[in-house]
Protein backbone atom coordinates (compact mmCIF):
# COMPACT_ATOMS: atom_id res chain seq x y z
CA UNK A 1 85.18 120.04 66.60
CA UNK A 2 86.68 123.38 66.37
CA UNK A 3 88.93 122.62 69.45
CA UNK A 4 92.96 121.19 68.98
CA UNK A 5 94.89 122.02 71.17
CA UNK A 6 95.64 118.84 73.92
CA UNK A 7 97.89 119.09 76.65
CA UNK A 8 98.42 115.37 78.28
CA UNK A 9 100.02 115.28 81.86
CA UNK A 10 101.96 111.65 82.08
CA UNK A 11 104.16 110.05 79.39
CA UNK A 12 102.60 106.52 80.31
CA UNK A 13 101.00 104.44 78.35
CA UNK A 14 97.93 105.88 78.69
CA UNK A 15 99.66 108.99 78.16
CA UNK A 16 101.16 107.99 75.09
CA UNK A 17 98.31 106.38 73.64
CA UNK A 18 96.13 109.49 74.14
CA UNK A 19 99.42 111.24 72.38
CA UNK A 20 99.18 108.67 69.20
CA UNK A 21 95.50 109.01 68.47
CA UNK A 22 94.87 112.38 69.21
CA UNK A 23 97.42 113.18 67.44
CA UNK A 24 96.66 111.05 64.30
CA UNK A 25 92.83 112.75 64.27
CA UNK A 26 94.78 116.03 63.89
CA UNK A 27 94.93 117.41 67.37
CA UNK A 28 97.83 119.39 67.91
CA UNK A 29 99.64 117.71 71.39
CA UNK A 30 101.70 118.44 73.92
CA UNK A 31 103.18 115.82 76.44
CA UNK A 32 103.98 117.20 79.99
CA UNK A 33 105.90 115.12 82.13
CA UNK A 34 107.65 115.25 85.14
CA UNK A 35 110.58 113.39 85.23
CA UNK A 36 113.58 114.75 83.68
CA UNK A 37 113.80 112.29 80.78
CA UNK A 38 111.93 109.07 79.33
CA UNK A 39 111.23 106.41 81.57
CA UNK A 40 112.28 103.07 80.23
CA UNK A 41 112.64 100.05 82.54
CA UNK A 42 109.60 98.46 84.45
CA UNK A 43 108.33 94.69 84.92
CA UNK A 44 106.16 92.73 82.41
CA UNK A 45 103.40 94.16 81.48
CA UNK A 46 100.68 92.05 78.44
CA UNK A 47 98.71 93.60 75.68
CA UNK A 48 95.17 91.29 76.30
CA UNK A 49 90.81 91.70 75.01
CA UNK A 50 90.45 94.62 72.45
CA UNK A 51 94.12 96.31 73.42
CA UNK A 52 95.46 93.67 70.75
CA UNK A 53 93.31 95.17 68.33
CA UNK A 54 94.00 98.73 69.17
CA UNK A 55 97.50 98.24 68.41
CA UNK A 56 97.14 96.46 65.08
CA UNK A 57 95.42 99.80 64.01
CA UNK A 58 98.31 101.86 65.20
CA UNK A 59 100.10 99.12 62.97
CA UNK A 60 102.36 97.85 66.45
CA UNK A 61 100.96 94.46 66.56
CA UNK A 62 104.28 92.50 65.00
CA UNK A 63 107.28 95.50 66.70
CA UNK A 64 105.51 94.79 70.10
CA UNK A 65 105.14 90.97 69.68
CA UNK A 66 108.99 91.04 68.32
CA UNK A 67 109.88 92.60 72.10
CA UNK A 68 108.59 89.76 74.12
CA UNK A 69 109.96 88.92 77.31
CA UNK A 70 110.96 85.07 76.41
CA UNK A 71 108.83 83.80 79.02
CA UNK A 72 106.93 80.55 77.75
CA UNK A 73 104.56 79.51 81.18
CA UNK A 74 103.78 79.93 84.17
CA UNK A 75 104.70 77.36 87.05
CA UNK A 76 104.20 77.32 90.57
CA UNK A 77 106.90 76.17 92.83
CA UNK A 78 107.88 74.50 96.31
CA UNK A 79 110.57 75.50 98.54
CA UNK A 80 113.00 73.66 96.72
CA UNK A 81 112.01 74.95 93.16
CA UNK A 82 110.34 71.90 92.01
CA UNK A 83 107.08 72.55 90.19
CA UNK A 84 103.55 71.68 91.76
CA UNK A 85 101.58 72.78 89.04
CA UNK A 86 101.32 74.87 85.82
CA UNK A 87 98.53 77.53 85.08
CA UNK A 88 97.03 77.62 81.84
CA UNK A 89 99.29 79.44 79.03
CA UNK A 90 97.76 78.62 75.82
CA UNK A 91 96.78 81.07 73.47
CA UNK A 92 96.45 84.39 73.13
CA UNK A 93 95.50 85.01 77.35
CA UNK A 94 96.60 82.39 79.30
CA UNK A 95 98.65 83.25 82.60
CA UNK A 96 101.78 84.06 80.27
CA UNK A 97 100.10 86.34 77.42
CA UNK A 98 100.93 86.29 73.74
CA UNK A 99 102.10 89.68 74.10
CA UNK A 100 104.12 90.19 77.38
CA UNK A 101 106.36 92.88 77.30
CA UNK A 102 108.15 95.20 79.78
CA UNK A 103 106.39 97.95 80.31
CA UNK A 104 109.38 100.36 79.66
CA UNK A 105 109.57 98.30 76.19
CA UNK A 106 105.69 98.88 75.20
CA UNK A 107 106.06 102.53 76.00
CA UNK A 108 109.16 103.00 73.55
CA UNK A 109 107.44 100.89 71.33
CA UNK A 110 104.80 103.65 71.29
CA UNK A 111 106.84 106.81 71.68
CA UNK A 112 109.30 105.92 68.63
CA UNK A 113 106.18 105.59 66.58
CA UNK A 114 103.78 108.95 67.14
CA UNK A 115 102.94 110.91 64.46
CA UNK A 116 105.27 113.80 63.91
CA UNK A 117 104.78 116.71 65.77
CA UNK A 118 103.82 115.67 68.76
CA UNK A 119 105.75 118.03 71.23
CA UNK A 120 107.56 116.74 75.07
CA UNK A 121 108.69 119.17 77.83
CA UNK A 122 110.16 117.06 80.65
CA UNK A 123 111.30 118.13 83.87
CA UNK A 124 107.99 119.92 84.70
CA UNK A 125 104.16 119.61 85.23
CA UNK A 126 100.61 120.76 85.29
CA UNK A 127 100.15 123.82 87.81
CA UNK A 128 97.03 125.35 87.03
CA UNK A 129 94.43 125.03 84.34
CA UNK A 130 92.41 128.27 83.21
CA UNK A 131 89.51 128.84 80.40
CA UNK A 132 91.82 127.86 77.34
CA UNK A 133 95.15 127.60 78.74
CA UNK A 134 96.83 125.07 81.25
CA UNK A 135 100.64 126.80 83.20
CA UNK A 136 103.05 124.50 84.50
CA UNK A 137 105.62 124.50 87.22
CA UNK A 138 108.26 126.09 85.46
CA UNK A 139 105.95 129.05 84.40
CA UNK A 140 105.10 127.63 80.74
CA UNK A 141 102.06 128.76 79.43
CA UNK A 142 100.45 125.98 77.21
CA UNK A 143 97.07 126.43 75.32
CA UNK A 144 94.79 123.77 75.79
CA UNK A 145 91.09 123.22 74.61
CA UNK A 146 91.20 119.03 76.03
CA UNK A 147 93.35 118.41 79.51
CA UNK A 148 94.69 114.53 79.66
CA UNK A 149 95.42 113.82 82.97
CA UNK A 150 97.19 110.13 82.74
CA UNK A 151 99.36 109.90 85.59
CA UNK A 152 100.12 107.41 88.01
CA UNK A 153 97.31 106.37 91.07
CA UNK A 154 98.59 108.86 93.38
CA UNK A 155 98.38 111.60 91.10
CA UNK A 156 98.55 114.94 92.70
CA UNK A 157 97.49 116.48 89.38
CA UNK A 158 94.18 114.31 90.05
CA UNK A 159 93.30 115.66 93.57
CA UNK A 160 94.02 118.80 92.76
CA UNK A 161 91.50 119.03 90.12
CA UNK A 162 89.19 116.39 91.50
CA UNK A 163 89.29 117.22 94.83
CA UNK A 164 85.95 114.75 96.26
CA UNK A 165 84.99 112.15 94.41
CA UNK A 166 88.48 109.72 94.06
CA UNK A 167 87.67 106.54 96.38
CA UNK A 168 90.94 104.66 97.59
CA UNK A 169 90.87 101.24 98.08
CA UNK A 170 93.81 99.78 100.15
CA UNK A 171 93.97 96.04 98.95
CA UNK A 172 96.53 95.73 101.65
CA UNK A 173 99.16 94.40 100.01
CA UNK A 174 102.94 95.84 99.29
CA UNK A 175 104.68 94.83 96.10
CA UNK A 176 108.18 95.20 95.73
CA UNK A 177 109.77 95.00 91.99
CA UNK A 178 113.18 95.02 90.73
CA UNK A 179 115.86 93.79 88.04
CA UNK A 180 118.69 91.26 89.34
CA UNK A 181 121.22 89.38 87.31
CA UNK A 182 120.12 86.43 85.89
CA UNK A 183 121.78 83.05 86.76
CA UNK A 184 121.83 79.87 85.18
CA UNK A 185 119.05 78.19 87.52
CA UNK A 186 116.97 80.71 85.82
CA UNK A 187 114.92 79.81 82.91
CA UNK A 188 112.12 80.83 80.60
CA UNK A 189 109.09 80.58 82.73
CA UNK A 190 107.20 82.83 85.12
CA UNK A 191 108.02 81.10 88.47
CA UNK A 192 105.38 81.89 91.50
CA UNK A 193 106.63 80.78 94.99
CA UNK A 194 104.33 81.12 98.09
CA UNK A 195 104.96 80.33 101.85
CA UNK A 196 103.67 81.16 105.16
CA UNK A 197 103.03 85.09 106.33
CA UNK A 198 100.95 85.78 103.40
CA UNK A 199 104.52 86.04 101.33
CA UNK A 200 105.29 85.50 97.36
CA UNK A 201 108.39 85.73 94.92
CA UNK A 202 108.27 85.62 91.91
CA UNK A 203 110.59 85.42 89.06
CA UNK A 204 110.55 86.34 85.38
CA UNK A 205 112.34 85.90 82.31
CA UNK A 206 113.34 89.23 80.37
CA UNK A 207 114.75 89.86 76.66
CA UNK A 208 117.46 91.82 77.80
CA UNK A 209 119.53 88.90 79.79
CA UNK A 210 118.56 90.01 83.21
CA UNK A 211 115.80 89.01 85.43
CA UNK A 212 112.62 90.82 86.89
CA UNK A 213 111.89 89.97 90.05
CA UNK A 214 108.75 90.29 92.67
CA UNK A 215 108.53 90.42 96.49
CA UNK A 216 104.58 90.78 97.03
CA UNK A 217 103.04 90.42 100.60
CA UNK A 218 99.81 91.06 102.04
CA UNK A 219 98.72 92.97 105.58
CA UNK A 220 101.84 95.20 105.65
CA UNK A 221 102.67 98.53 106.32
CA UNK A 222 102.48 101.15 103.55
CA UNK A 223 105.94 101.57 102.54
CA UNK A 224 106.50 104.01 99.73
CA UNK A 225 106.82 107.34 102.22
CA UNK A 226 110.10 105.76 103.32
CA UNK A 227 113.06 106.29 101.84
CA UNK A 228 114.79 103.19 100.15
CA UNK A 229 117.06 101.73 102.50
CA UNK A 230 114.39 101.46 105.15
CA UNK A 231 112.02 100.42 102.98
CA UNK A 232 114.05 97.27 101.28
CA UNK A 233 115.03 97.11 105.40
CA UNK A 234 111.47 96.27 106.61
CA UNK A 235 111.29 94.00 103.50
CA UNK A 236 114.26 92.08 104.19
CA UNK A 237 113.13 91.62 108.26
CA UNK A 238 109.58 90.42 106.59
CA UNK A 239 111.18 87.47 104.46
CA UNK A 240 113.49 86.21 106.98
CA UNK A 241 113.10 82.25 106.77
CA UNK A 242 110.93 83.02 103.61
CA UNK A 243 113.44 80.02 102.08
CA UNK A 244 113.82 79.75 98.06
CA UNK A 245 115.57 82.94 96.26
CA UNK A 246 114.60 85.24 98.92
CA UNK A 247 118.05 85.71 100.25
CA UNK A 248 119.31 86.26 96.52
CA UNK A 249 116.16 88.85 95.63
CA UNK A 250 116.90 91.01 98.54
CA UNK A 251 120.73 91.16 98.28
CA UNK A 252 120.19 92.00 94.42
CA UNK A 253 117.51 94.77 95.34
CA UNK A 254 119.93 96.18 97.70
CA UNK A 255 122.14 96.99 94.91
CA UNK A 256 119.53 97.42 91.65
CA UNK A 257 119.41 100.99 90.41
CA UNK A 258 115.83 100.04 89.31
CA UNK A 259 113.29 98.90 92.27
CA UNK A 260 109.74 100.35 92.62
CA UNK A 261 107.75 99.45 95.86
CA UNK A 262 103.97 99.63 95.54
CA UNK A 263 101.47 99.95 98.02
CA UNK A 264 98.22 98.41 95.91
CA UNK A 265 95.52 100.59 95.73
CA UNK A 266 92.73 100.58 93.45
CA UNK A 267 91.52 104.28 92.48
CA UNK A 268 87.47 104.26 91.76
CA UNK A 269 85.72 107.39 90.62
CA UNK A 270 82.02 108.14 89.80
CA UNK A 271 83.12 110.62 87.21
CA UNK A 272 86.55 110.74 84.39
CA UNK A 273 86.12 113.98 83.14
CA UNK A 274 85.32 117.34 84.50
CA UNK A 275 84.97 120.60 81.64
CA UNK A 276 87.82 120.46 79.48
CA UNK A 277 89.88 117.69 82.05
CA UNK A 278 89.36 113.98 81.14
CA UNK A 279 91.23 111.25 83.16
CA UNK A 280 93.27 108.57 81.33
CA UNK A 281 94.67 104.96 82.76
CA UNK A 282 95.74 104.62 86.85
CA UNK A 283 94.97 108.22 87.58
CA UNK A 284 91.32 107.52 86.76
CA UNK A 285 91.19 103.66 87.93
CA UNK A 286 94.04 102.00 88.98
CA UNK A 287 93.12 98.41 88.74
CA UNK A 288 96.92 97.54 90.11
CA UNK A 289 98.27 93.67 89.22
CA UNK A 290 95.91 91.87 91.17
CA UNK A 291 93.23 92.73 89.07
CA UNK A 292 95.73 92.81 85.89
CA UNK A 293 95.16 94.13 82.45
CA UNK A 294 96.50 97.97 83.60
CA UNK A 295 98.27 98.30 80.27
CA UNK A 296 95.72 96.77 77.79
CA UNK A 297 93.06 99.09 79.35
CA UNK A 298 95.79 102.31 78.88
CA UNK A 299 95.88 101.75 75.30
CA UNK A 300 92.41 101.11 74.80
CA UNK A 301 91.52 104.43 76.65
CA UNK A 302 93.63 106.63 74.10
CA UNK A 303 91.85 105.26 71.05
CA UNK A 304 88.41 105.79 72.39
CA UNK A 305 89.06 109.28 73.67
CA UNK A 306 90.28 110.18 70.29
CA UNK A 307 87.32 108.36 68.32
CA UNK A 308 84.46 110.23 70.28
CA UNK A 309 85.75 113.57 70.29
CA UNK A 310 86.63 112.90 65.87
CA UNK A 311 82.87 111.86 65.95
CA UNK A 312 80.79 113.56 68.90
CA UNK A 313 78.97 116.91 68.62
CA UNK A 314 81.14 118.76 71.40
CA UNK A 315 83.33 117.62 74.15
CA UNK A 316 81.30 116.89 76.71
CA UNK A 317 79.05 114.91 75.16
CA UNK A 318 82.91 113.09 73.38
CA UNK A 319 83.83 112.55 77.16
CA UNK A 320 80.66 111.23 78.27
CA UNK A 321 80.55 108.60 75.48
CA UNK A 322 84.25 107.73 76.16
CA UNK A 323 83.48 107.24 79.76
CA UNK A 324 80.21 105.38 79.27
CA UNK A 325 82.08 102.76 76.44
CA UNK A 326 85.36 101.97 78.62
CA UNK A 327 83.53 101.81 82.35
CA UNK A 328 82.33 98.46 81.58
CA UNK A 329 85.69 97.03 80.95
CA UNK A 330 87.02 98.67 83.59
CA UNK A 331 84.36 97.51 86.09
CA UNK A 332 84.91 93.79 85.34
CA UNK A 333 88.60 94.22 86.24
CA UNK A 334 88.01 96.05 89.06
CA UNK A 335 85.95 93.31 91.08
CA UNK A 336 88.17 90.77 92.63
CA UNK A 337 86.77 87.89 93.36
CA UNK A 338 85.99 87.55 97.49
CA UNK A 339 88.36 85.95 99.23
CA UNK A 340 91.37 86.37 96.67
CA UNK A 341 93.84 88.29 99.22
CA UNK A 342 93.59 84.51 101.23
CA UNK A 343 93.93 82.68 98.89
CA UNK A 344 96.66 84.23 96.95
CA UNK A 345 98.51 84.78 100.29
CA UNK A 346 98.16 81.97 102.55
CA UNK A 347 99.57 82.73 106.17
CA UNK A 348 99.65 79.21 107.98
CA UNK A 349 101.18 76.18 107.51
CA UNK A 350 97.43 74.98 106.90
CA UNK A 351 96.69 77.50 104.58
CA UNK A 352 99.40 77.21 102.21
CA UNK A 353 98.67 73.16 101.79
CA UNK A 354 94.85 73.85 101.38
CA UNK A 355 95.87 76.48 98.64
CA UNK A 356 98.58 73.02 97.47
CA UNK A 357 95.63 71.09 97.31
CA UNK A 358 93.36 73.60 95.40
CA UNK A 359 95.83 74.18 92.81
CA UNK A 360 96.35 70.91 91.66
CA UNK A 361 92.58 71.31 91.28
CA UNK A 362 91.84 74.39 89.87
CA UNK A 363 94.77 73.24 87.43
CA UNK A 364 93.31 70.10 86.33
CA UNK A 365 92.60 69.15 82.96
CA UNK A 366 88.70 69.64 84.14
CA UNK A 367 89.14 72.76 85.41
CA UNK A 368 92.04 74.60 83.51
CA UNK A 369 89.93 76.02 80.49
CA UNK A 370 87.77 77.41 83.39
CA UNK A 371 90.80 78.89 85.11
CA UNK A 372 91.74 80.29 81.97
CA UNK A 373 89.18 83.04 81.41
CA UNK A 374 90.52 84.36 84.90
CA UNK A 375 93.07 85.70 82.83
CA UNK A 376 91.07 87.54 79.96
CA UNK A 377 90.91 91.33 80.66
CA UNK A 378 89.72 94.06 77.98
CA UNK A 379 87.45 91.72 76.19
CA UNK A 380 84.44 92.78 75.14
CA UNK A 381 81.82 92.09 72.43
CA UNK A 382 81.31 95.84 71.25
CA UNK A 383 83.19 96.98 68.44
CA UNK A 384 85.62 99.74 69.05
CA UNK A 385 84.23 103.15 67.83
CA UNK A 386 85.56 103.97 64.26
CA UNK A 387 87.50 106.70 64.01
């Protein structure tokens, strides 16, 4: 391809990993992002499937696996945090990956290693996109044969450019994540708590002597137009009596210069690219965490990109193949199993001891290998595309 110029809206992952191999197949590259610096920070994120390969060839493999959280399992807990049973964490993609990392980690992990010459303006973004050319914000004037749009689900970048065609689904369910200090009681293990009103909390182990921790609930309001304080507000008034840590999680929240509320929506489209404008990670699909596997699928997405346009004819036909090879993986993650919202967030007394009873099946020596595969995202039997 005569074409070299790539402009790539979103210093994510995907972002990143777009940067990285477009970069390394000699594309010249410019990151645009909107906030005003780097984003580090973030919750645990796990490199799973064909992802692990991808970053072997960026030779990342051993600097990501040297970042890992500490956590060791996964347990789920009673209201007096005694353990009731332990999902599967063996090998490579159990419950607690190989490779968990925070995300803020895996994407500094990436950025400290581009090829050189990879150029970042921060503090700005896409405004519009002509023939060879894309203009941001701040009047910048940016040519650009290949678009990357790899922001976040609600992109505005996204409608803007694809305005029909983006499907939101509303899985109902409000996450709210945050750092708090870490105490004693705390140890290395992912530690899932349920109780009545379709509530969780979670808590995590990091590598950087703190804590991440989770308040995830289903058949709530949509919370991120609110500011913060009446956000965490409604959250606090919605775990009242929730028993465990809650009373810990939501004083530290009120005070942590770090938490992110999500309202989960998956992001479906019939269609990632448009002329010179190809979508990249949650802008394009949003799987969010109940599906998993948003990370390993960002990575992958970069390296195929780059590999069909190196080896493709012209663009569109580059784009097409790149859609056509990472739908399938991104399909699979996409369909939830039916019923999942219950059971993952019981709301009666009687649902939260059937879902008692049916984990101490499901994680039964009989079962557990079964349960297991739950876990594997990004796996496929194709070979990645050379490149």
């Amino acid at each position: 391809m005569t074409s070299s110029r790539a402009v790539i809206s979103g210093a994510s992952i995907a972002g990143l990993s777009a940067a990285f191999w477009l970069r390394r197949t000699g594309w010249a590259v410019t990151v645009v992002e909107r906030a005003p610096e780097f984003r580090d920070g973030g919750q645990n994120v796990d490199v799973r499937g064909v992802a692990r390969e991808v970053l072997r060839r960026m030779g990342l493999f051993e600097a990501v696996k040297a970042q890992n959280t500490t956590e060791t399992g996964t347990v789920l807990i009673g209201a007096d945090g005694g353990v009731r049973a332990e999902l599967p964490s063996g090998g490579t993609d159990g419950a607690t990956a190989e490779l968990e990392i925070l995300r803020g980690d895996l994407a500094r992990t990436v950025l400290d290693h581009l090829p050189e010459g990879v150029e970042f303006i921060y503090g700005d973004t896409i405004d519009t996109i002509t023939d060879d050319a894309v203009t941001t914000a701040a009047g910048r004037v940016l040519g650009a044969d290949l678009v990357v749009i790899a922001e976040g689900v609600r992109s505005a970048t996204r409608d803007r450019l694809f305005p029909t065609g983006v499907e939101r689904r509303d899985l109902g369910i409000n996450m709210v994540f945050g750092t708090i200090p870490r105490t004693p009681d705390d140890d290395d293990r992912w530690r899932w708590y349920n109780t009545v009103g379709g509530r969780q909390i979670h808590l995590r182990p990091d590598n950087h002597g703190t804590t991440r921790a989770i308040l995830s609930y289903s058949r709530g309001e949509d919370l991120t137009g609110l500011d913060r304080r009446e956000a965490l507000a409604r959250v606090r008034e919605r775990y009242a009596g929730a028993g465990w840590v809650a009373p810990r999680v939501l004083d530290a929240f009120d005070k942590s210069d770090d938490v992110y509320i999500d309202h989960l929506t998956q992001i479906r489209m019939t269609t990632w690219h448009r002329g010179r404008v190809v979508l990249a990670g949650d802008a394009g699909w949003c799987v969010t965490p109940m599906g998993g596997g948003g990370a390993s699928l960002a990575l992958v997405s970069g390296y195929v990109l780059a590999a069909f346009l190196k080896r493709a004819a012209d663009r569109e036909k580059a784009l097409l193949a790149y859609e056509q090879w990472m739908r399938p993986l991104v399909d699979d993650v996409q369909k939830l199993p039916p019923g999942l919202e219950l059971f993952a967030y019981p709301r009666t007394r009687l649902g939260l001891a059937a879902r008692g009873v049916a984990d101490r099946v499901l994680t039964s020596p009989l079962l557990a290998p079964r349960i297991a595969k739950l876990t594997q995202v990004a796996a496929t039997d194709r070979a990645l595309p050379d490149l």
